[in-house]
N, C-alpha and C. Protein backbone atom coordinates (compact mmCIF):
# COMPACT_ATOMS: atom_id res chain seq x y z
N UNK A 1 -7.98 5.88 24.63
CA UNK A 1 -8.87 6.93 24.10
C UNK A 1 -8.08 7.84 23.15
N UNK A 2 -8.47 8.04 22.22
CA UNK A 2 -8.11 8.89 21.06
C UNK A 2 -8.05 10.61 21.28
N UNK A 3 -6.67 11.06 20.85
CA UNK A 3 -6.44 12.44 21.44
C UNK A 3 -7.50 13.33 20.45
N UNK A 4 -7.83 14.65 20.78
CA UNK A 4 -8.33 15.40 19.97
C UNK A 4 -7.67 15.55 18.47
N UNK A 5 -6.25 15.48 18.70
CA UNK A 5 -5.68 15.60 17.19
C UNK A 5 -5.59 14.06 16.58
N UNK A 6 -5.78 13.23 17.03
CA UNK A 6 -5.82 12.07 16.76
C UNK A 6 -7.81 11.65 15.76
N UNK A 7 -8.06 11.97 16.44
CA UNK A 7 -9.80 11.92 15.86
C UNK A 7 -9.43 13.11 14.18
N UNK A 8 -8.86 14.22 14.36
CA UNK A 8 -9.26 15.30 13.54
C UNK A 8 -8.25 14.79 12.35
N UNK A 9 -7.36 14.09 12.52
CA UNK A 9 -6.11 13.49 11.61
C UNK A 9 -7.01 12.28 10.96
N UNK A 10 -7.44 11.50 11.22
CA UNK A 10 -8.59 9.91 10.94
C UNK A 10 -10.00 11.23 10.31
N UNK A 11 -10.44 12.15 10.57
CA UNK A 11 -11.48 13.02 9.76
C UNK A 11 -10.75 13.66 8.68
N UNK A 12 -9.47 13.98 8.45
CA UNK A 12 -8.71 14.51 7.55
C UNK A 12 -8.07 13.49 6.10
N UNK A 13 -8.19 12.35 6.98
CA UNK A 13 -7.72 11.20 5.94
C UNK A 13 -8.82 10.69 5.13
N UNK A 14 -10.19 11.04 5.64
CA UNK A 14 -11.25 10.40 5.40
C UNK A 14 -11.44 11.13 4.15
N UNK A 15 -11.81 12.06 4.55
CA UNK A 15 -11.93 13.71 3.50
C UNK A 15 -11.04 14.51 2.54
N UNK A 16 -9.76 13.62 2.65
CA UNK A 16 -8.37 13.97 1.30
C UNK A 16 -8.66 13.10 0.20
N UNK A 17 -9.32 12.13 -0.25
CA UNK A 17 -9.30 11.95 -1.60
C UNK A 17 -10.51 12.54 -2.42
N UNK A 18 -11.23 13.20 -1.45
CA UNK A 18 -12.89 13.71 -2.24
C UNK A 18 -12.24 15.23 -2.37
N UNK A 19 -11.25 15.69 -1.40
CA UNK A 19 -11.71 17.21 -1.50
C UNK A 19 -9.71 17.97 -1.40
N UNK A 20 -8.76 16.78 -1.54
CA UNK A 20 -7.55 16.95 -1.60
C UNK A 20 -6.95 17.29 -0.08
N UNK A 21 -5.84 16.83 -0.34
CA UNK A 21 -4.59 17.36 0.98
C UNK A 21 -4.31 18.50 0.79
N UNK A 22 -5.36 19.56 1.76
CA UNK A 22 -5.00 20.97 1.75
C UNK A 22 -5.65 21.44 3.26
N UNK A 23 -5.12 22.71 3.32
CA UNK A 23 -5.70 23.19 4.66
C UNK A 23 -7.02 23.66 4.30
N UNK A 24 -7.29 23.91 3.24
CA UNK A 24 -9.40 24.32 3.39
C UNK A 24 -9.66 22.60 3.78
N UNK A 25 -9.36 21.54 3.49
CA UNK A 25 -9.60 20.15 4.10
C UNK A 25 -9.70 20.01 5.35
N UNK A 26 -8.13 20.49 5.64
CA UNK A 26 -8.24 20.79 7.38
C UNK A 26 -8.67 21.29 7.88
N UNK A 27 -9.62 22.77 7.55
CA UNK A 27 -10.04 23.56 8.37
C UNK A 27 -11.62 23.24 8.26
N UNK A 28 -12.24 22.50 7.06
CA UNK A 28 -13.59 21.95 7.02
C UNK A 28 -13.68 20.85 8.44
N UNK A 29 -12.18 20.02 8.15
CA UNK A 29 -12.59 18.85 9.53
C UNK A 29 -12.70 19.39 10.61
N UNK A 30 -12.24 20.36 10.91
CA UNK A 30 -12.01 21.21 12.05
C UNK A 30 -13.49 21.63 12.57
N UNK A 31 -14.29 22.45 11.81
CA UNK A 31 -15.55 22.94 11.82
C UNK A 31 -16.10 21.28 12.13
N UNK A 32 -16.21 20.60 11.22
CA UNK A 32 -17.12 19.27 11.88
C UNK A 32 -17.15 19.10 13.20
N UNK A 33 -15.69 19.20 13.57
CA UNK A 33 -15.44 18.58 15.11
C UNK A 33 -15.63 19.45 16.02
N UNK A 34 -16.00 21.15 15.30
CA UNK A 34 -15.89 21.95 16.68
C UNK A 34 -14.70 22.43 17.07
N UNK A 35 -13.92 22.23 16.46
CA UNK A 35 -12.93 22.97 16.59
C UNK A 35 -12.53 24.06 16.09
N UNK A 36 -12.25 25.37 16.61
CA UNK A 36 -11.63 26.38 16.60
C UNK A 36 -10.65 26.89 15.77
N UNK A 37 -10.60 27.50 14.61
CA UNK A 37 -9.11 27.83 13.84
C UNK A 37 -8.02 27.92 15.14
N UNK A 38 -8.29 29.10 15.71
CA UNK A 38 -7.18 29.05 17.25
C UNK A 38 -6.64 27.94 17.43
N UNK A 39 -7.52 27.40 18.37
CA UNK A 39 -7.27 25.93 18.76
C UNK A 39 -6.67 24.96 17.56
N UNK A 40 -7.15 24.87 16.46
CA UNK A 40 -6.65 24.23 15.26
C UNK A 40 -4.65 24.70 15.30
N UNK A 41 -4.66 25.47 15.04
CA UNK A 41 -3.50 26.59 14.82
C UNK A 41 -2.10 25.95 16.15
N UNK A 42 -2.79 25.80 17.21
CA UNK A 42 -2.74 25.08 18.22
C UNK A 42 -1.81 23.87 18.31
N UNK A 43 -2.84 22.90 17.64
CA UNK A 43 -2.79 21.61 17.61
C UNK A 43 -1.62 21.14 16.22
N UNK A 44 -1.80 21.97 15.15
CA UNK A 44 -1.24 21.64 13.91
C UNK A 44 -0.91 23.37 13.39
N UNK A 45 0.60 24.00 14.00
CA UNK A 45 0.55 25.76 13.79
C UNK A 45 0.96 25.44 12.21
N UNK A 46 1.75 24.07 11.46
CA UNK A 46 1.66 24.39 10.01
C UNK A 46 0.59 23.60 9.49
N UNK A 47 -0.48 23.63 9.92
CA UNK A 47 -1.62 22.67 9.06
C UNK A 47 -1.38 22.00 8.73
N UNK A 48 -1.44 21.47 7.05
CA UNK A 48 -1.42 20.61 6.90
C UNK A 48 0.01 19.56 6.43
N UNK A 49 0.72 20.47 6.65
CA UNK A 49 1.83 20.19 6.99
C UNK A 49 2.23 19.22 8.44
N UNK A 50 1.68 19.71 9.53
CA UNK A 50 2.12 18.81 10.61
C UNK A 50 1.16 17.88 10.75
N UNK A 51 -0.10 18.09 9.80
CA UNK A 51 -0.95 16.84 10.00
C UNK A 51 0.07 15.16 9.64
N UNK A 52 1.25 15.63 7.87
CA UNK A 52 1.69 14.52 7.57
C UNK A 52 2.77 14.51 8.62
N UNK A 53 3.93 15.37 9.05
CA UNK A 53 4.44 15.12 10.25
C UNK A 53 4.03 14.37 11.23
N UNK A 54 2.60 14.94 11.53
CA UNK A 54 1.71 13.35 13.06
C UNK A 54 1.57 12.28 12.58
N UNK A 55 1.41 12.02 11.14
CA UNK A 55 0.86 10.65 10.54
C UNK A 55 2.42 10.04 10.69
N UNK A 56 3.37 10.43 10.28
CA UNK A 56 4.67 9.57 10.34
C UNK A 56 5.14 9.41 12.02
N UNK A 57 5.13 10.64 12.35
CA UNK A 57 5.74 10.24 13.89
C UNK A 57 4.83 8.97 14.63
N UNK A 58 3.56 8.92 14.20
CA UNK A 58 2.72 8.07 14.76
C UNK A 58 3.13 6.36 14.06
N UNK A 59 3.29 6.83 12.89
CA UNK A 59 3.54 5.29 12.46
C UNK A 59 4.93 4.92 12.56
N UNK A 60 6.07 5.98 12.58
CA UNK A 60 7.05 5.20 13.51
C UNK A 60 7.29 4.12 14.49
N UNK A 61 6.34 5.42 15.45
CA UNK A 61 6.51 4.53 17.45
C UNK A 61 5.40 3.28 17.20
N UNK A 62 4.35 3.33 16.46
CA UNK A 62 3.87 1.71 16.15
C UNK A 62 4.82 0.89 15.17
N UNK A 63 5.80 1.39 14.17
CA UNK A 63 6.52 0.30 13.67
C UNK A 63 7.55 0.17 14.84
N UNK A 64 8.25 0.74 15.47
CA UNK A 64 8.95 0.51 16.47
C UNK A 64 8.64 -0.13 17.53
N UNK A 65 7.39 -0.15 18.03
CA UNK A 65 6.91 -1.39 18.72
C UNK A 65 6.82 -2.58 18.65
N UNK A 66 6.23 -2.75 17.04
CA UNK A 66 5.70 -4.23 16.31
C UNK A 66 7.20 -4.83 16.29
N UNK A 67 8.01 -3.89 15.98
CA UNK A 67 9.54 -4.34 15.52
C UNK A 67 10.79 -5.04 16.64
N UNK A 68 10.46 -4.19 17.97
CA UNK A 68 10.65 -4.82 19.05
C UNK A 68 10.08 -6.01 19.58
N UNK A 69 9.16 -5.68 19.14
CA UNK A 69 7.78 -6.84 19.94
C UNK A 69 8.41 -8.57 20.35
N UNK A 70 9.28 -8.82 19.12
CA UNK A 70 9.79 -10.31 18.70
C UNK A 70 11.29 -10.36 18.85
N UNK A 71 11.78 -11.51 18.96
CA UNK A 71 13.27 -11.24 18.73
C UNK A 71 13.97 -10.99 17.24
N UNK A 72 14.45 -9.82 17.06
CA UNK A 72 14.93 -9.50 15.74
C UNK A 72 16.25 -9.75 15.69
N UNK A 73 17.12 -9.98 16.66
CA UNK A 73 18.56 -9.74 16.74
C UNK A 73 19.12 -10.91 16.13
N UNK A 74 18.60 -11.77 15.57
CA UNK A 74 19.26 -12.79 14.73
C UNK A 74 19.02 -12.27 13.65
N UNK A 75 18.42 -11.76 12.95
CA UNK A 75 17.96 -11.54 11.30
C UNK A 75 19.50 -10.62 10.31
N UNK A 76 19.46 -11.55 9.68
CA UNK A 76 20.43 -10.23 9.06
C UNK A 76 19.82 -9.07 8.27
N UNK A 77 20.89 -8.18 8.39
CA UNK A 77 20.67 -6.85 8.18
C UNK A 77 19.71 -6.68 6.69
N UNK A 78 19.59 -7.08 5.70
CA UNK A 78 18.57 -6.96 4.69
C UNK A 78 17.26 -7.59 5.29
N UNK A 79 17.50 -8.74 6.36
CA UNK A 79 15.81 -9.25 6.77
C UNK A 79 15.40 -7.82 7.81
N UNK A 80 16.22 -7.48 8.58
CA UNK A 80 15.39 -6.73 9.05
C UNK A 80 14.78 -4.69 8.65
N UNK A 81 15.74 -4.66 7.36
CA UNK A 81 15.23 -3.69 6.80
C UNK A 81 13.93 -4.07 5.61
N UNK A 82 14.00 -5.37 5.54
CA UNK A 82 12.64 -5.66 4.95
C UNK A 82 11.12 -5.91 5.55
N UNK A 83 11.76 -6.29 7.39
CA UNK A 83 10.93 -6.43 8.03
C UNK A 83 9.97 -5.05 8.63
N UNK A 84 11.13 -4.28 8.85
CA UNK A 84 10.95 -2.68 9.08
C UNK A 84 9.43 -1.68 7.83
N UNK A 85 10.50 -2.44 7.03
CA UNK A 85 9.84 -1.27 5.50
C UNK A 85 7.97 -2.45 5.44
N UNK A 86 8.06 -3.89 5.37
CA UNK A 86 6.62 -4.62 5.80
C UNK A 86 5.56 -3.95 6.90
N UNK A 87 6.28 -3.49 7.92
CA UNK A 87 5.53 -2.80 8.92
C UNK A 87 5.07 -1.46 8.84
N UNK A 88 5.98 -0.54 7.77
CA UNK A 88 5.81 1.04 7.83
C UNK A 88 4.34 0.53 6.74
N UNK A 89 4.57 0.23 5.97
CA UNK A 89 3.47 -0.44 4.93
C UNK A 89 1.74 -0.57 5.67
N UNK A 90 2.28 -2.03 6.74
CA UNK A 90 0.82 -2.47 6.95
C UNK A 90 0.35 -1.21 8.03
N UNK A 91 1.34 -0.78 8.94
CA UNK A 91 0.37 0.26 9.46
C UNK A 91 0.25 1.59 8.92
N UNK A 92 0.41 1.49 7.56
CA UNK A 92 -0.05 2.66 6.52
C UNK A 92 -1.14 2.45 5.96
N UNK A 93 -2.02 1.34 6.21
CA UNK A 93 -2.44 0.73 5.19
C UNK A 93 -3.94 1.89 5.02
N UNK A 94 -4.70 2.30 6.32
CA UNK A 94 -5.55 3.31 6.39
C UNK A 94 -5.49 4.46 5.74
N UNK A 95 -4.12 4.64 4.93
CA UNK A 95 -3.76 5.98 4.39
C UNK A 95 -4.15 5.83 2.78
N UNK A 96 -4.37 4.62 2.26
CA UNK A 96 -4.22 3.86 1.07
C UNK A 96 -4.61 5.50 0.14
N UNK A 97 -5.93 5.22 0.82
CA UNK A 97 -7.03 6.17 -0.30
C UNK A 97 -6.54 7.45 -0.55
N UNK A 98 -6.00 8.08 0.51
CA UNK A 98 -5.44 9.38 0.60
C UNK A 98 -4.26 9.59 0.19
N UNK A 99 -3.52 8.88 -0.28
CA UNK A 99 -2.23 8.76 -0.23
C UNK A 99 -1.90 9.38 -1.87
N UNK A 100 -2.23 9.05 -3.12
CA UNK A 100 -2.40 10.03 -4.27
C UNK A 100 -2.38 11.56 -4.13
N UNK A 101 -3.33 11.87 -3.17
CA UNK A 101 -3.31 13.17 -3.03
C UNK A 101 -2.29 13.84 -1.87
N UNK A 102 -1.68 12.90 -1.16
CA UNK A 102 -0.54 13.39 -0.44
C UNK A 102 0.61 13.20 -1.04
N UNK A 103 0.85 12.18 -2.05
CA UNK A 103 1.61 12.91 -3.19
C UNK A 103 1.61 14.01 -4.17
N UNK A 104 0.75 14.31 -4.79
CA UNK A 104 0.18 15.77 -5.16
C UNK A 104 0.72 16.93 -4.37
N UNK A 105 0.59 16.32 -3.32
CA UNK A 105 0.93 17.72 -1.98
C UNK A 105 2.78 18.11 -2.16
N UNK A 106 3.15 16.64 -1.90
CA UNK A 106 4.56 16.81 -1.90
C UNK A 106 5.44 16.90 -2.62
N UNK A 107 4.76 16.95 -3.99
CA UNK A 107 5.75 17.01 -5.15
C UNK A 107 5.12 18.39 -6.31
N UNK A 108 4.42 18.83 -5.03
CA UNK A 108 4.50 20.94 -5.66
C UNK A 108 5.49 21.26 -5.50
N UNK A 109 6.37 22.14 -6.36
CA UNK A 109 7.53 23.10 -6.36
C UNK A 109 7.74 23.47 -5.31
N UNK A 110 6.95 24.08 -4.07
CA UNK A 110 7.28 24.61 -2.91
C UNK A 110 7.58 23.49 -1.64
N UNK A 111 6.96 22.26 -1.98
CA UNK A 111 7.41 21.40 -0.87
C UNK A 111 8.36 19.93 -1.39
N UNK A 112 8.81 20.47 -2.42
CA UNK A 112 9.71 19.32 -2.88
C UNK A 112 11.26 19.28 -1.67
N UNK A 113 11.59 19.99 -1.41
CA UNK A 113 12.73 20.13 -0.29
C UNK A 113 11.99 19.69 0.34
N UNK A 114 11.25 19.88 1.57
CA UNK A 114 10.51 19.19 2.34
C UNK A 114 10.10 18.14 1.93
N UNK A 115 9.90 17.66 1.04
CA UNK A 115 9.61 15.87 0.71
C UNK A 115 11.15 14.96 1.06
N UNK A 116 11.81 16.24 0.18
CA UNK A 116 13.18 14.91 0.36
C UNK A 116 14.04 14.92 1.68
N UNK A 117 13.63 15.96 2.47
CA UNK A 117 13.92 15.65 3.79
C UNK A 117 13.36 15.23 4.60
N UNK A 118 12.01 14.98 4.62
CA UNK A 118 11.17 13.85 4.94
C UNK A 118 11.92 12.33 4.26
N UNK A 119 11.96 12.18 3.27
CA UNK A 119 12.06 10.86 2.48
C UNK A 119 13.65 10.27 3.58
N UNK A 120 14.62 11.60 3.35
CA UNK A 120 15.98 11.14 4.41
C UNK A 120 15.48 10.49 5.39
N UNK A 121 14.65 11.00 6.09
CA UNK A 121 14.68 11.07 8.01
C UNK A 121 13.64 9.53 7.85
N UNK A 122 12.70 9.28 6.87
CA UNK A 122 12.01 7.96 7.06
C UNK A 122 13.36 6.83 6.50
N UNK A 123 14.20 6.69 5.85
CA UNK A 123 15.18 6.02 5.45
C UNK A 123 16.12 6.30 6.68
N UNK A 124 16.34 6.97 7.09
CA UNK A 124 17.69 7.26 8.24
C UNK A 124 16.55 6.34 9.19
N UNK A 125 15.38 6.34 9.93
CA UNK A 125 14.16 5.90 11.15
C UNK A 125 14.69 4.22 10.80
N UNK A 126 14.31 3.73 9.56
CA UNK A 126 14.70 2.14 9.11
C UNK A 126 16.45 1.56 9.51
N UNK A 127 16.70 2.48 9.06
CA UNK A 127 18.56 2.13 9.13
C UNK A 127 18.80 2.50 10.29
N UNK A 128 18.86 2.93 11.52
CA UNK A 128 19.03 2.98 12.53
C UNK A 128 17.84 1.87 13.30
N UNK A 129 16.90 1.75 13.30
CA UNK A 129 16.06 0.33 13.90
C UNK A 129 17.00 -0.35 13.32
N UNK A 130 17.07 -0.81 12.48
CA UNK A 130 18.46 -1.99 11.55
C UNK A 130 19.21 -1.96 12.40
N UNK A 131 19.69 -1.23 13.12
CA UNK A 131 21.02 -0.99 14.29
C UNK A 131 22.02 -1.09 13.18
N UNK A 132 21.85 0.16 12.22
CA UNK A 132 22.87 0.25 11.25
C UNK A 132 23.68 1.90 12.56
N UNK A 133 25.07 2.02 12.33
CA UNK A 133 25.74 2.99 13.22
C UNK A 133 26.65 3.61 12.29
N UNK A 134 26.58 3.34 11.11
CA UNK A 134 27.44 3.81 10.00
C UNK A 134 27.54 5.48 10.08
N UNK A 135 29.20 5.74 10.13
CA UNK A 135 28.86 7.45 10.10
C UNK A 135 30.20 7.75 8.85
N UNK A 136 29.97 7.00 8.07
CA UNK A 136 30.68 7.52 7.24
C UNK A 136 30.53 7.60 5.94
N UNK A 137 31.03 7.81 4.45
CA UNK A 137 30.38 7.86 3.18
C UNK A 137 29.20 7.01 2.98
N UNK A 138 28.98 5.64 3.46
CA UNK A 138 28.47 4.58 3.66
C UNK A 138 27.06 5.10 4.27
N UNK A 139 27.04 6.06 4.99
CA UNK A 139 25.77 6.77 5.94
C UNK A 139 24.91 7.11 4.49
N UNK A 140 25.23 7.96 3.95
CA UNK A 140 24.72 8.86 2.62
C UNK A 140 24.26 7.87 1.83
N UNK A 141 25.13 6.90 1.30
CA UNK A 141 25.14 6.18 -0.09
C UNK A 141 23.48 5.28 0.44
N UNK A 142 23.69 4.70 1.90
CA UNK A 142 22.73 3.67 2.36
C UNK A 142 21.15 4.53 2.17
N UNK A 143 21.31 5.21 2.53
CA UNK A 143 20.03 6.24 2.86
C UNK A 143 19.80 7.05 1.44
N UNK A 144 20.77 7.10 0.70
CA UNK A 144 19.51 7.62 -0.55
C UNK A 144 19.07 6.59 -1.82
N UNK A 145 19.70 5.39 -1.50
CA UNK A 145 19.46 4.13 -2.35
C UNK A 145 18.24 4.29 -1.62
N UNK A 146 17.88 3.52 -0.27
CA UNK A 146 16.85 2.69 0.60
C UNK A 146 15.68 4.42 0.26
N UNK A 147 15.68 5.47 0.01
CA UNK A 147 14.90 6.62 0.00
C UNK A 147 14.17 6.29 -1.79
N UNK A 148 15.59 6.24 -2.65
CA UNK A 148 14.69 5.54 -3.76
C UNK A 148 13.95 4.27 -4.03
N UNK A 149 14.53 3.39 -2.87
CA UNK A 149 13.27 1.84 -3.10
C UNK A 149 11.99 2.50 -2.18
N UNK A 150 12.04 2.73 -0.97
CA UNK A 150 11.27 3.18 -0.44
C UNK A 150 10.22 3.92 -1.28
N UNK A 151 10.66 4.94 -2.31
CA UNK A 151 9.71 5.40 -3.25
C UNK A 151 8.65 5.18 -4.21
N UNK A 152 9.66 3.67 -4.44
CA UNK A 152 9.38 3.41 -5.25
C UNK A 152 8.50 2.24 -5.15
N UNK A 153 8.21 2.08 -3.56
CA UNK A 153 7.29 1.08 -3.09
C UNK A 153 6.27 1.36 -2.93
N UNK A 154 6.08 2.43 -2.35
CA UNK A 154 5.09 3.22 -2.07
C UNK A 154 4.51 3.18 -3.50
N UNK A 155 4.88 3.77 -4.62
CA UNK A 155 4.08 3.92 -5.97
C UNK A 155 3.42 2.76 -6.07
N UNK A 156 4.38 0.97 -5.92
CA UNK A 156 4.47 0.11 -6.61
C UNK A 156 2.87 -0.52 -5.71
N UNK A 157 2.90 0.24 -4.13
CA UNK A 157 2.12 -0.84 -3.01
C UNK A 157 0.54 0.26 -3.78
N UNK A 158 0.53 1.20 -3.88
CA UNK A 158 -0.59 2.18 -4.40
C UNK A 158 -1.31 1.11 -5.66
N UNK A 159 -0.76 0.26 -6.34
CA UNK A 159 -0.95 0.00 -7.18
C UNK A 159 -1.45 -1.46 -7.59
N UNK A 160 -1.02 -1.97 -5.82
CA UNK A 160 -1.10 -3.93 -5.71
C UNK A 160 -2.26 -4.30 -5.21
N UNK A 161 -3.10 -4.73 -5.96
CA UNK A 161 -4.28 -5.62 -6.00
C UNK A 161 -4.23 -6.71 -4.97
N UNK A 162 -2.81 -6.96 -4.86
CA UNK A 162 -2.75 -8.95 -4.45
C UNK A 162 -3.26 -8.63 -3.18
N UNK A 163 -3.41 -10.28 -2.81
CA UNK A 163 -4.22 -10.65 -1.25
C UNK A 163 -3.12 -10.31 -0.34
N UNK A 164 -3.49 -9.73 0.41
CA UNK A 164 -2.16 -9.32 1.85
C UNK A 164 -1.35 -8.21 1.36
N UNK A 165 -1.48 -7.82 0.09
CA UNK A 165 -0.17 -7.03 -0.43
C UNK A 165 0.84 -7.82 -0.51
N UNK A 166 0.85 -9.30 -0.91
CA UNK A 166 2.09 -10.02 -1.04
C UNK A 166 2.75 -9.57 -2.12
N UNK A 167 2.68 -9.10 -3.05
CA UNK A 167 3.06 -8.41 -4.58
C UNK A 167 4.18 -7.42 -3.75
N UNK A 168 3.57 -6.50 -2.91
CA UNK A 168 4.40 -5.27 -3.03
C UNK A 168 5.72 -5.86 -1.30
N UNK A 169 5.31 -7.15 -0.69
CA UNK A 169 5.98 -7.29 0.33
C UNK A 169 7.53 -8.49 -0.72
N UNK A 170 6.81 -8.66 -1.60
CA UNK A 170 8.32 -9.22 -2.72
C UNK A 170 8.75 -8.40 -3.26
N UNK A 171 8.26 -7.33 -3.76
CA UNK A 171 8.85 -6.10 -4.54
C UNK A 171 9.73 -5.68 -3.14
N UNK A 172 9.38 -5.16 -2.37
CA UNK A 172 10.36 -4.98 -1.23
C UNK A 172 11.45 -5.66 -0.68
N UNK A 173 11.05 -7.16 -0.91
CA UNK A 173 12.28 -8.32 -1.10
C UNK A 173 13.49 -8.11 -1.84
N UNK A 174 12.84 -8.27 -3.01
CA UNK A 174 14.02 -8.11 -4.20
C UNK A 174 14.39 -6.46 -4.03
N UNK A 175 14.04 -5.61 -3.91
CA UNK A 175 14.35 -4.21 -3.85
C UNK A 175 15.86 -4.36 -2.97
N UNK A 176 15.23 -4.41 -1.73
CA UNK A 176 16.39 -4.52 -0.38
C UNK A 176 17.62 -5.54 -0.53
N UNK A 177 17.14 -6.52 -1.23
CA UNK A 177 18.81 -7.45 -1.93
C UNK A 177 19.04 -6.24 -2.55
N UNK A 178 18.96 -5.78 -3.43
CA UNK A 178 19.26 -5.33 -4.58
C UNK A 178 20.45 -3.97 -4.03
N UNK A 179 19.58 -3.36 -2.57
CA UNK A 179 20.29 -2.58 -2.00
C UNK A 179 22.00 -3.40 -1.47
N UNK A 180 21.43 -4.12 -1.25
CA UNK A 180 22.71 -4.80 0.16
C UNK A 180 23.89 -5.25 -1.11
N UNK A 181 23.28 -5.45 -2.50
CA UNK A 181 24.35 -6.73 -3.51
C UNK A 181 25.21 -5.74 -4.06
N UNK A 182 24.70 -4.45 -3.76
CA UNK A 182 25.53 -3.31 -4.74
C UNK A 182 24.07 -3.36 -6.09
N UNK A 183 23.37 -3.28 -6.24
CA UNK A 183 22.25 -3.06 -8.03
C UNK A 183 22.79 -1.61 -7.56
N UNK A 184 23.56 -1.32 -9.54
CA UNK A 184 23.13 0.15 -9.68
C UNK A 184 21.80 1.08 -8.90
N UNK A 185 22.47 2.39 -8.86
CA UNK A 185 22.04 3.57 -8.46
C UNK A 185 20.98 3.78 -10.10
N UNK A 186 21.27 3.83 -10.91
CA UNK A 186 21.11 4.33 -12.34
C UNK A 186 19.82 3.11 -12.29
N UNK A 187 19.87 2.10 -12.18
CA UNK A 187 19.07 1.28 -11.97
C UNK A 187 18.04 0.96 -11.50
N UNK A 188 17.88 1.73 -10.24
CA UNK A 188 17.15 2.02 -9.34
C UNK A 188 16.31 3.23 -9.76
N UNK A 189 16.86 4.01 -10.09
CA UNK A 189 16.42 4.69 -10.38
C UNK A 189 15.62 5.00 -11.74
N UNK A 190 15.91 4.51 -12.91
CA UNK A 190 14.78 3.74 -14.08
C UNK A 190 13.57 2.98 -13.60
N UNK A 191 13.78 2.08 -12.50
CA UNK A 191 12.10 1.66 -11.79
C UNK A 191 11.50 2.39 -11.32
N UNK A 192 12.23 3.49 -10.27
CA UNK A 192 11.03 4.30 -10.03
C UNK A 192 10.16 5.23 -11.18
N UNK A 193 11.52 5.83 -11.92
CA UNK A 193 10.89 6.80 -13.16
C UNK A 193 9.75 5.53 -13.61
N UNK A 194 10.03 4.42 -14.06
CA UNK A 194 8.90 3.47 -14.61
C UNK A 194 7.42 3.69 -14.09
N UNK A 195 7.91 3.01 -12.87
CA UNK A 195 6.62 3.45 -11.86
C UNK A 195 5.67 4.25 -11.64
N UNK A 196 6.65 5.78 -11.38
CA UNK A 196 5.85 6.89 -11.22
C UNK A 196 5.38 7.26 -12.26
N UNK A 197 5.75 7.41 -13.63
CA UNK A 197 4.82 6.75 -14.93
C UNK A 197 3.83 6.53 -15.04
N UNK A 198 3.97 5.54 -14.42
CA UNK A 198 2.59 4.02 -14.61
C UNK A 198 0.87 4.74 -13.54
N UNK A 199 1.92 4.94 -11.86
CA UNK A 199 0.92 5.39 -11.33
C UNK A 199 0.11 6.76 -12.26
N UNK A 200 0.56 7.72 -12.22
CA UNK A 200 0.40 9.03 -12.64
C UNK A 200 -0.52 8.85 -13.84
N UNK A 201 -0.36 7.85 -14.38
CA UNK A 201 -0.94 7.93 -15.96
C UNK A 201 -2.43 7.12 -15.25
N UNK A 202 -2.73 6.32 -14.28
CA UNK A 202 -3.72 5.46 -14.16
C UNK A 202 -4.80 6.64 -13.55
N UNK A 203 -3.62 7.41 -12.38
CA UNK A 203 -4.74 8.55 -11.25
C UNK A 203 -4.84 9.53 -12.42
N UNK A 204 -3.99 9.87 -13.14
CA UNK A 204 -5.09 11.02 -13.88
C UNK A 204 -6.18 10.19 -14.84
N UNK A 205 -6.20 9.18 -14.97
CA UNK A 205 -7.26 8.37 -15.84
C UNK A 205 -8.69 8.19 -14.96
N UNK A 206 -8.08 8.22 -13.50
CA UNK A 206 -9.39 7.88 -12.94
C UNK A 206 -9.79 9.39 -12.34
N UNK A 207 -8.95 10.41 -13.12
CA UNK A 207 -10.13 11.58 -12.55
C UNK A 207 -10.82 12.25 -13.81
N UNK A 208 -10.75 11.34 -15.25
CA UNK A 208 -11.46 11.99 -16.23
C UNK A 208 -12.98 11.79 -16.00
């Protein structure tokens, strides 16, 4: 059975691409459900802020399940950070629609720090499932490469038509070699600028 903040998070996702990722969003779902600003305040004290906090902690402990589920301990270390980043994906997949405007959210001036310490802690969540234990320069370098493919998947999966999302589960292929072979930093970073480009220019096209 579905928790109270669990129902009001699935009414919040429903209602962010018609009316944006904001707390008048949250506090409209709130009124639908009967719920209480108090009680709201409660459940989520930074709005809509801990709404995306519940959406990740939640799709963690389900990628961490799916990820256990099988035997992984043979895979080498690029299969199973590709297998990891396949799973954060498909059980994102409900977020598709909303997900434009939860970028919008996170790349305002005031929550750009908060994005990229979000972006760390979902790249640090992968590399540790990896049973990566690295605590040294190697910690940093791994985690802000895998933070820019990660980024840059997300733009690339916003954008993939194909059946299954096989498009954006090869883009993640070649991405994650690319991490493990040494591909430039500088490199990596020209696809995403590409990308975020590409998206940005299509979503403001489809709100003329």
């Amino acid at each position: 059975m579905k928790s109270k903040q669990e129902k009001l998070v699935n009414l919040f996702v429903q209602d962010v691409p018609k009316f944006g990722w904001s707390r008048d969003t949250l506090l409209q779902c709130a009124k639908k459900q009967r719920i209480s600003t108090s009680v709201l305040s409660k459940l989520f004290p930074s709005f809509e802020y801990d709404v995306l906090k519940f959406i990740i902690a939640q799709n963690n402990t389900k990628v961490e399940k799916n990820y256990n589920s099988f035997n992984n301990s043979r895979l080498k270390t690029r299969d199973k950070i590709k297998t990891i980043m396949e799973l954060k994906f498909e059980n994102n997949n409900y977020l598709k629609k909303a997900l434009p405007e939860m970028l919008k959210f996170l790349l305002r001036p005031g929550n750009i720090f908060m994005s990229i310490k979000m972006l760390h802690e979902n790249s640090d969540f992968i590399w540790k499932l990896s049973g990566d234990k690295s605590n040294d320069f190697s910690y940093y370098s791994k985690r802000g490469l895998l933070s820019t493919i990660y980024l840059a998947t997300l733009i690339y999966w916003l954008n993939d038509k194909s059946e299954k999302d096989i498009a954006t589960k090869n883009f993640i292929s070649k991405s994650v070699d690319g991490i493990v072979d040494g591909v430039s930093k500088f490199k990596q970073l020209n696809v995403l600028r590409s990308l975020a480009q590409n998206f940005f220019s299509r979503f403001n096209e489809s709100k003329i």
